[in-house]
N, C-alpha and C. Protein backbone atom coordinates (compact mmCIF):
# COMPACT_ATOMS: atom_id res chain seq x y z
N UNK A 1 118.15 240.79 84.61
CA UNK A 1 118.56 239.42 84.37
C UNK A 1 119.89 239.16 85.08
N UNK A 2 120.11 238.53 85.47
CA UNK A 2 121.16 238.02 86.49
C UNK A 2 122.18 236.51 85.49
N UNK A 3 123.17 236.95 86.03
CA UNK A 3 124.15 236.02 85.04
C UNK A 3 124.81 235.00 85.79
N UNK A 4 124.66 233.63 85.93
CA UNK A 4 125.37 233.01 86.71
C UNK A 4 126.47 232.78 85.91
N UNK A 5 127.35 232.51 87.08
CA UNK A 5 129.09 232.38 86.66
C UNK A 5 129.36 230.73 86.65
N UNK A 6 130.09 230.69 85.74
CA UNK A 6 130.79 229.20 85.36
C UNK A 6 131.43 228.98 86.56
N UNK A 7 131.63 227.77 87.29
CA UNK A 7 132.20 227.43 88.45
C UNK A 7 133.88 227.12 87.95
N UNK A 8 134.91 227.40 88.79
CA UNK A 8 136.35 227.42 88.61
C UNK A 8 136.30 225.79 87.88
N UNK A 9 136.18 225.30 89.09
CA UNK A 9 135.84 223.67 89.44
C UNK A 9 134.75 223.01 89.02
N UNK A 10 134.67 222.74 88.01
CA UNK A 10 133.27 222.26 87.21
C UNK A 10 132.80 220.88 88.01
N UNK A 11 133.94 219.87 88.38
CA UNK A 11 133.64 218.68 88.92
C UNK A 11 133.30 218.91 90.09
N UNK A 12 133.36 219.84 91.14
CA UNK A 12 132.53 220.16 92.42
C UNK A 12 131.40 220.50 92.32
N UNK A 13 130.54 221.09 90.99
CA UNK A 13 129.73 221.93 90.64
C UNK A 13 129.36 223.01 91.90
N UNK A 14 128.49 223.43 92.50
CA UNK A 14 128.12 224.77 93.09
C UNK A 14 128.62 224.16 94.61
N UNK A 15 129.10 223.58 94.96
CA UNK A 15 129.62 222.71 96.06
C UNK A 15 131.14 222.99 96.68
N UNK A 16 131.11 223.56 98.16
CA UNK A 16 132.47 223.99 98.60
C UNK A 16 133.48 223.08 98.95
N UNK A 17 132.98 222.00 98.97
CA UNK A 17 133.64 220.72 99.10
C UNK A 17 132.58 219.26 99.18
N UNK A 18 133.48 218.64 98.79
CA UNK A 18 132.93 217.38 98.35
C UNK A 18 133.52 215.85 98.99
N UNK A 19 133.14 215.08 99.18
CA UNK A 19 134.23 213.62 99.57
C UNK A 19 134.07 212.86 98.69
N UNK A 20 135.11 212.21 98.83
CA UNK A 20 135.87 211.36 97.60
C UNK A 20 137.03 209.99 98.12
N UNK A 21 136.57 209.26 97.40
CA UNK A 21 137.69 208.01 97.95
C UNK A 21 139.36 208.10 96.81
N UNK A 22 140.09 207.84 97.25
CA UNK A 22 141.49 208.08 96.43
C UNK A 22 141.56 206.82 96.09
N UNK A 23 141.56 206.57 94.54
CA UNK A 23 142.22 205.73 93.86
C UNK A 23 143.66 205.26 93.51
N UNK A 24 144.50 206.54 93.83
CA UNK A 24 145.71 205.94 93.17
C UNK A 24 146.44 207.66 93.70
N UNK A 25 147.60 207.17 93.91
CA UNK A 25 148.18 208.09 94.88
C UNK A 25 149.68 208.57 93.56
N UNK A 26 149.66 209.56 93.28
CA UNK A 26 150.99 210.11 92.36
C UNK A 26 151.48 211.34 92.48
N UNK A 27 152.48 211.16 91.53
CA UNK A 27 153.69 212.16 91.77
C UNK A 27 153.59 213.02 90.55
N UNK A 28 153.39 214.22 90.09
CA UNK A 28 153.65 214.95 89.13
C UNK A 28 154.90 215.78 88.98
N UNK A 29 155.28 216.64 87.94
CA UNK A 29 156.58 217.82 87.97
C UNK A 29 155.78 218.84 87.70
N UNK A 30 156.47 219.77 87.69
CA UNK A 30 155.66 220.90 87.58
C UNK A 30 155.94 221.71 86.38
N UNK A 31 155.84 222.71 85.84
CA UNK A 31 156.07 223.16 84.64
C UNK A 31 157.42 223.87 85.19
N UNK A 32 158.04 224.69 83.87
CA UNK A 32 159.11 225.37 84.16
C UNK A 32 158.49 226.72 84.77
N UNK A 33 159.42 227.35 85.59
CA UNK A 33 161.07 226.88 85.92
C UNK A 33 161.05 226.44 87.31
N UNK A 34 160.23 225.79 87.68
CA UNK A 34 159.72 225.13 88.94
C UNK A 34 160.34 223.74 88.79
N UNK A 35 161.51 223.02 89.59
CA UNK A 35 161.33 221.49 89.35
C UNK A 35 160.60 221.13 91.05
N UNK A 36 160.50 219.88 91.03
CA UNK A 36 160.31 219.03 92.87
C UNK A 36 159.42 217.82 91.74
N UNK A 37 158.85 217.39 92.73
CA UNK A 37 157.96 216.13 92.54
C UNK A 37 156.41 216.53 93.73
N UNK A 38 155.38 216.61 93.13
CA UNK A 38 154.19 217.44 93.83
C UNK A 38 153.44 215.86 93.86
N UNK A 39 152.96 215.62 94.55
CA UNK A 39 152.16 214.81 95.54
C UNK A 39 150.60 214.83 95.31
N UNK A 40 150.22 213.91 93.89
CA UNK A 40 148.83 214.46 94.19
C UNK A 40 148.15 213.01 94.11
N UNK A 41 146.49 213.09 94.20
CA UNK A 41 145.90 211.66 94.41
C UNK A 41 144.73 211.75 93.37
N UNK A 42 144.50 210.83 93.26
CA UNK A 42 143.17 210.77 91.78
C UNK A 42 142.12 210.33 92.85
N UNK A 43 141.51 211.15 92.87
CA UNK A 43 140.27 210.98 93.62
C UNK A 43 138.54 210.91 92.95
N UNK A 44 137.94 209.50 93.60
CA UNK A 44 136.87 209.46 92.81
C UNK A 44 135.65 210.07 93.58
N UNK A 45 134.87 211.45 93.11
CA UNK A 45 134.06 211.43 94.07
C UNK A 45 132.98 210.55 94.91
N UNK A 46 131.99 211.24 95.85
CA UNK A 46 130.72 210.05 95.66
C UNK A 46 129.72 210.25 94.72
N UNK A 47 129.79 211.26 93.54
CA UNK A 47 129.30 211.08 92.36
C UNK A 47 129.77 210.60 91.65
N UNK A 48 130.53 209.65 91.72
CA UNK A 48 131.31 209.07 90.87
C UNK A 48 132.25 209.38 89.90
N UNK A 49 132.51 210.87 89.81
CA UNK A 49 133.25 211.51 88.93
C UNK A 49 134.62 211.45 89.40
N UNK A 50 135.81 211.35 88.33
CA UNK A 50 137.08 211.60 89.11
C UNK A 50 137.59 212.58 88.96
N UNK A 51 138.49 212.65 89.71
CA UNK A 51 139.71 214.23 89.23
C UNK A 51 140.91 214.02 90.33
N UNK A 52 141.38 215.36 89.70
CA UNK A 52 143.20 214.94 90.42
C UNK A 52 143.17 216.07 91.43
N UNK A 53 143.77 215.55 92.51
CA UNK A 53 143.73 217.00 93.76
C UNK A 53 145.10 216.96 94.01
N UNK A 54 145.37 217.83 94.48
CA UNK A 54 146.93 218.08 95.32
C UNK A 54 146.89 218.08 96.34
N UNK A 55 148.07 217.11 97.60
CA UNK A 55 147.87 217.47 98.52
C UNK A 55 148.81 218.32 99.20
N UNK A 56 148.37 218.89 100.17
CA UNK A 56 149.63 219.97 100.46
C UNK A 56 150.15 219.65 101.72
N UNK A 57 151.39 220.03 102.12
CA UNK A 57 151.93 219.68 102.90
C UNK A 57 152.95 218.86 102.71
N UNK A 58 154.01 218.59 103.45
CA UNK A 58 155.04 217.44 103.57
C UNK A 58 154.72 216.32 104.24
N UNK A 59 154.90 215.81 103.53
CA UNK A 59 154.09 214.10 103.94
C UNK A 59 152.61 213.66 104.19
N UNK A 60 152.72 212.78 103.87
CA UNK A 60 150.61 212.09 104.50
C UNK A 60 150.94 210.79 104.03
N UNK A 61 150.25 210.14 104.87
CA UNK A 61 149.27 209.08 104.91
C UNK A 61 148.64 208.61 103.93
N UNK A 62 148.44 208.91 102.57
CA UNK A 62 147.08 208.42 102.12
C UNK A 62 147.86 207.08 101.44
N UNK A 63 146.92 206.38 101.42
CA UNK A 63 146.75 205.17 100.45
C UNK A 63 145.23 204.66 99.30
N UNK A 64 145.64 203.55 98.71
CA UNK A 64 144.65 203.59 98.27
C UNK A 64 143.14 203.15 98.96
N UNK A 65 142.22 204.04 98.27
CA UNK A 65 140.78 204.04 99.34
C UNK A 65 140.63 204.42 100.66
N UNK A 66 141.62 205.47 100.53
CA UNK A 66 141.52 206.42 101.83
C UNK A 66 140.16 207.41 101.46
N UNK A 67 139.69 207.60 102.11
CA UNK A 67 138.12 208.81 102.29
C UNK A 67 138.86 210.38 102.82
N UNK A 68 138.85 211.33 101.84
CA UNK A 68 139.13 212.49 101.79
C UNK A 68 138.17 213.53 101.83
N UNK A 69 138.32 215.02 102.05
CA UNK A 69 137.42 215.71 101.68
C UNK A 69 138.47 216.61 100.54
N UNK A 70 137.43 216.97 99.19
CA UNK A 70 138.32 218.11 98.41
C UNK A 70 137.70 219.09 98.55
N UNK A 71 138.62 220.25 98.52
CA UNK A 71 137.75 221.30 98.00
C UNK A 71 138.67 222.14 96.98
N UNK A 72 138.56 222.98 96.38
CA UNK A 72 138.62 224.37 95.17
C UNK A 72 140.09 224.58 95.52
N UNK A 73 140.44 224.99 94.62
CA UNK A 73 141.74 225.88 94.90
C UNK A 73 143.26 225.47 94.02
N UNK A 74 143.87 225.90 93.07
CA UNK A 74 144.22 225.27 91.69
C UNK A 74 145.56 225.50 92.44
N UNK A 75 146.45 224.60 91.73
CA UNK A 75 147.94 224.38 91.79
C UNK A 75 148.59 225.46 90.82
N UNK A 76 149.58 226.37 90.68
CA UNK A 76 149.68 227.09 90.11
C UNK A 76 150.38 226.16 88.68
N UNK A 77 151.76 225.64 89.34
CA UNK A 77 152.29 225.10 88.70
C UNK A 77 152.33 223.57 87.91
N UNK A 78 151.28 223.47 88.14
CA UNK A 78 150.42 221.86 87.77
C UNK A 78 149.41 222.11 86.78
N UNK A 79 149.55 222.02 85.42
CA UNK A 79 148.39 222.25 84.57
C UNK A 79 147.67 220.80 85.03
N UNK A 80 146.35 221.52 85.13
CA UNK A 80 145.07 220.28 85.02
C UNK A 80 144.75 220.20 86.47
N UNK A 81 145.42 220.17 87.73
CA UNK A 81 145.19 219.88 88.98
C UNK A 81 144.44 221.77 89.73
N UNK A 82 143.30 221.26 89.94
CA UNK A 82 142.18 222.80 90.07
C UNK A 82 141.80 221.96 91.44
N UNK A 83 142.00 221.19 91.87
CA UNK A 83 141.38 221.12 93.35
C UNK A 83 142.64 220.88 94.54
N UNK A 84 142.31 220.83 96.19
CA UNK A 84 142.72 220.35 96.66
C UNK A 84 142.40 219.45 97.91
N UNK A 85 143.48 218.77 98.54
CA UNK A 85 142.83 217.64 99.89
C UNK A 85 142.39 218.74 101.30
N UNK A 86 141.97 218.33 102.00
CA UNK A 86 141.68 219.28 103.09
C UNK A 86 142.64 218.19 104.32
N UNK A 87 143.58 219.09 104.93
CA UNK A 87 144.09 217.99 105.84
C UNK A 87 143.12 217.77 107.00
N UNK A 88 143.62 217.13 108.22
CA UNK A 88 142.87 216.75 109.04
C UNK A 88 141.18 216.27 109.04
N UNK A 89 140.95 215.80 107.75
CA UNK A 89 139.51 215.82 107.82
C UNK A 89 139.75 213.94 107.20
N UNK A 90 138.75 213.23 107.76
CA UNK A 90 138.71 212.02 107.34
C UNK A 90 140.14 210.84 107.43
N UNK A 91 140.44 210.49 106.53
CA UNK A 91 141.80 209.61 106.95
C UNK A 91 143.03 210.59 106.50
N UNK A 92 142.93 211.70 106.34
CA UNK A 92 143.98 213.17 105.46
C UNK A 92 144.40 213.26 107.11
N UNK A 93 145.67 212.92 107.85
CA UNK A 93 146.52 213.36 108.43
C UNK A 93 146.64 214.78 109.06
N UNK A 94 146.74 215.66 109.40
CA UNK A 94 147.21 216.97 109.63
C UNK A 94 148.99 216.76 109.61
N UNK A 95 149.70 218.24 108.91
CA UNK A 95 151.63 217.76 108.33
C UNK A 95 151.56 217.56 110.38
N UNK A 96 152.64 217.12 110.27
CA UNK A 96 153.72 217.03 111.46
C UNK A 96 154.15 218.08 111.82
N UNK A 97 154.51 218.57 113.21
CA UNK A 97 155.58 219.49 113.44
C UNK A 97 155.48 220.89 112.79
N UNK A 98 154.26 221.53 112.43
CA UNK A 98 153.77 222.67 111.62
C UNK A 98 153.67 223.53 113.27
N UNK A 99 154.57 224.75 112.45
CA UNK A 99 153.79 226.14 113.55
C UNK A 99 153.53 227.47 113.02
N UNK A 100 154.16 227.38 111.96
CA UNK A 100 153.26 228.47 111.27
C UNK A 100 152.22 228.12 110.27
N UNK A 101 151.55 229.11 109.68
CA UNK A 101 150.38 228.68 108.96
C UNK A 101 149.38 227.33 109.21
N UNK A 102 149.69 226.96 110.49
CA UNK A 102 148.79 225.68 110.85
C UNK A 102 147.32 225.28 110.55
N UNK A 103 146.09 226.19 110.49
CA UNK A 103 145.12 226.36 109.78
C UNK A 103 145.08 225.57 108.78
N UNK A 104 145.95 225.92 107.42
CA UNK A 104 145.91 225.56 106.09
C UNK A 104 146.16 224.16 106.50
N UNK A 105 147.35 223.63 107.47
CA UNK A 105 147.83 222.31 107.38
C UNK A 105 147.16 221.46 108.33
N UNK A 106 145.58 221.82 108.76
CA UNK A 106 144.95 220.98 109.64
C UNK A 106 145.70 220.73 111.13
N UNK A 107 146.92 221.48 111.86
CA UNK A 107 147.41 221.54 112.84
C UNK A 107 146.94 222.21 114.33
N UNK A 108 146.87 221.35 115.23
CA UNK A 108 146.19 222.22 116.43
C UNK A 108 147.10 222.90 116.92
N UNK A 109 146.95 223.98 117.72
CA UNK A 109 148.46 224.50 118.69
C UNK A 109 148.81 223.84 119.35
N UNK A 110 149.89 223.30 119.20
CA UNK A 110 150.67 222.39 120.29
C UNK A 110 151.02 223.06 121.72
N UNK A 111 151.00 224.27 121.90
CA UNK A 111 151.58 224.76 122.62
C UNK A 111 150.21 224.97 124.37
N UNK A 112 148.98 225.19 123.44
CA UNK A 112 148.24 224.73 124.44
C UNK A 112 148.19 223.12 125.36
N UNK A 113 148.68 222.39 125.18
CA UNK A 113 148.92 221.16 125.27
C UNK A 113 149.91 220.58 126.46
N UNK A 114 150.47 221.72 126.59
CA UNK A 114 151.88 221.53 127.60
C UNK A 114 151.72 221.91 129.24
C-alpha cells in the first residue's frame, strides 16, 4: 500500500506552479527577532482560490491585476505566507542590477550582452 503525502501547499494541490492574478499588493513584518517590511501580494488563482505569496527580491512592478506565476516555497519568517512569485515570468519583472544568485531573481547575464 503506498501512502500519499499531504502537499506543503494545499492551495497548489499536486501542481508545481500555478497562475494567478494579484489582487492587492502588501506589506507584512516579520516575527521576532527579524524586523523590515516583506513585500507580499494576495493572489487569486485561476481556480479561483486565494492566498498570499511573497515576492522576492528588491523591488517589482506589480500592481493590481498583474498575471503572475506562483509556485511552493514558505517564508521563514512570515507565519501563513507558504508560497512564492516567480520573477521574470508574466508581468513579475526580473530585480535590477542582480549578479549573483541571478537564477532565483529571473536575471539574464548581463555580461554576455556587451
Amino acid at each position: 500500500m503506498t501512502v500519499r503525502r499531504k502537499p506543503k501547499v494545499p492551495v497548489l494541490g499536486r501542481n508545481p506552479q500555478k497562475k494567478g492574478v494579484c489582487v492587492r499588493i502588501m506589506m507584512f513584518s516579520p516575527k521576532k527577532p527579524n524586523s523590515a517590511n516583506r513585500r507580499v501580494a494576495k493572489v487569486c488563482l485561476l481556480t479561483k482560490r486565494t492566498l498570499i505569496a511573497h515576492i522576492p527580491g528588491e523591488g517589482h512592478n506589480l500592481q493590481q491585476y498583474s498575471v503572475v506565476l506562483v509556485r511552493g516555497g514558505r517564508v521563514r519568517d512570515l507565519p501563513g505566507v507558504k508560497c512564492r512569485l516567480v520573477r521574470n515570468k508574466y508581468d513579475l519583472q526580473p530585480v535590477a542590477k542582480r549578479v549573483t544568485s541571478r537564477s532565483k531573481y529571473g536575471r539574464k547575464n548581463w555580461k554576455a550582452h556587451i
